[in-house]
C-alpha atoms as a PDB file:
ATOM      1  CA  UNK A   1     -32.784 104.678-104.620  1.00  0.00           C
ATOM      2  CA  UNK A   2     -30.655 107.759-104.236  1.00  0.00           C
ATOM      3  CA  UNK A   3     -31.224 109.620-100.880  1.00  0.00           C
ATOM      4  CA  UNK A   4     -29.165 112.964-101.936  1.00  0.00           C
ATOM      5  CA  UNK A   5     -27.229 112.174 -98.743  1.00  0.00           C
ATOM      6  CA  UNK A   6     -23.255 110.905 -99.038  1.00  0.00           C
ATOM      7  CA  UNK A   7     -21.872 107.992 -98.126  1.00  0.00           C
ATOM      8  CA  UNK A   8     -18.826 106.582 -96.365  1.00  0.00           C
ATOM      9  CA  UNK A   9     -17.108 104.828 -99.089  1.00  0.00           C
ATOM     10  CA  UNK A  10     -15.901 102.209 -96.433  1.00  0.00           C
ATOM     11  CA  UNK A  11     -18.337 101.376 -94.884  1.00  0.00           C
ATOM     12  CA  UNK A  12     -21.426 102.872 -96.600  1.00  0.00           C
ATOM     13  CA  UNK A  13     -23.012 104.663 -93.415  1.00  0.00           C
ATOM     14  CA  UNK A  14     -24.829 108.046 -94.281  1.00  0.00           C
ATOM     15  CA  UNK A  15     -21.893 110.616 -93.595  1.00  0.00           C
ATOM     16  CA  UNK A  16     -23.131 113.257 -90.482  1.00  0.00           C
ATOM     17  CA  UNK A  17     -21.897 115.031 -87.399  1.00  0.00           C
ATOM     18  CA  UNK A  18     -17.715 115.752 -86.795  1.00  0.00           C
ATOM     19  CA  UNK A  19     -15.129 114.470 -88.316  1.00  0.00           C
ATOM     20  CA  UNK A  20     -16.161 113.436 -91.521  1.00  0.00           C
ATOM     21  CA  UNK A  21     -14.463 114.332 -94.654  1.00  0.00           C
ATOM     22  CA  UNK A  22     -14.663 114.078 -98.861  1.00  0.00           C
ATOM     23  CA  UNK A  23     -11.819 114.614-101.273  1.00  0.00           C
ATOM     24  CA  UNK A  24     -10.772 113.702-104.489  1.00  0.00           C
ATOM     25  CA  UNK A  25      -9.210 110.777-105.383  1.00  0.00           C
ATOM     26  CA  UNK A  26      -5.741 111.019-105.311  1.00  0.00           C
ATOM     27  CA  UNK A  27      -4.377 109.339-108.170  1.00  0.00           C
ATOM     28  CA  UNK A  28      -7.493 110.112-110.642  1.00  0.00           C
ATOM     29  CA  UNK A  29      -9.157 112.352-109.334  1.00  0.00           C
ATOM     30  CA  UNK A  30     -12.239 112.056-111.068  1.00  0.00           C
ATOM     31  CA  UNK A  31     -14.332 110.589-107.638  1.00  0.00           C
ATOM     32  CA  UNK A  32     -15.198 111.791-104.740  1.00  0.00           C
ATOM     33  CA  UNK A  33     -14.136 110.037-101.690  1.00  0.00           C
ATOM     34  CA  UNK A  34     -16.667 110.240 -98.397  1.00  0.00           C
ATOM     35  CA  UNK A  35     -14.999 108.558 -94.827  1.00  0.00           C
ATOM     36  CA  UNK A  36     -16.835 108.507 -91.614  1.00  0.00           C
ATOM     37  CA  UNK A  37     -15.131 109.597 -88.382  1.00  0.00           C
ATOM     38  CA  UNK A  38     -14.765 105.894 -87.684  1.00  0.00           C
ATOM     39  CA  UNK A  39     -13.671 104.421 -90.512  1.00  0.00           C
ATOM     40  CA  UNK A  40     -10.780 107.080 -90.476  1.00  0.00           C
ATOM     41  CA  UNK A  41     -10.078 106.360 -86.929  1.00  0.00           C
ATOM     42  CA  UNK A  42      -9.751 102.742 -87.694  1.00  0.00           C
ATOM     43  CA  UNK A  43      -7.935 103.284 -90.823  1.00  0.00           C
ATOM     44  CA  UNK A  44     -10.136 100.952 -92.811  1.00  0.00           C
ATOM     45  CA  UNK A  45      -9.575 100.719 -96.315  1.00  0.00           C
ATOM     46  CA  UNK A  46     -11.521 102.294 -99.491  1.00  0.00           C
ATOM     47  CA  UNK A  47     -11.412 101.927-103.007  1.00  0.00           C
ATOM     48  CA  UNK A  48     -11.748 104.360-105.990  1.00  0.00           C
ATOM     49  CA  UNK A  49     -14.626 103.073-108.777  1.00  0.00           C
ATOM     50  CA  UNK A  50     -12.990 104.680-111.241  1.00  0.00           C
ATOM     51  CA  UNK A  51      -9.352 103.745-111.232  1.00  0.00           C
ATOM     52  CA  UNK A  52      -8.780 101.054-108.267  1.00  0.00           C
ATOM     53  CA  UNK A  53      -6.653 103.130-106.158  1.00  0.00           C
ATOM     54  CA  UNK A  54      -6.805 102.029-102.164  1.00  0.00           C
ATOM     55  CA  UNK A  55      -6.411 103.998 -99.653  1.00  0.00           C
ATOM     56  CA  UNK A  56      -5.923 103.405 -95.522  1.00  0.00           C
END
């Protein structure tokens, strides 16, 4: 059930208000990575679906 709305790709919370961010990948770039302003705070770790690369 898609909502249309992105996702922290930590922690899976709907991604709203200041300091969130999305980028590319880094070493595939082929996904787009969401993080929430407290998952980057906390430095908790994500995962790409496409190529396995983890990130802080």
């Amino acid at each position: 059930m898609a909502t249309g709305r992105a996702r922290c790709s930590s922690c899976g919370l709907a991604l709203s208000g200041r300091g969130v961010v999305q980028f590319a990948c880094p070493q595939c770039g082929a996904v787009t990575i969401c993080r929430c302003a407290r998952c980057r705070d906390q430095s908790v770790a994500y995962h790409c679906p496409n190529c396995s690369f983890a990130g802080p």
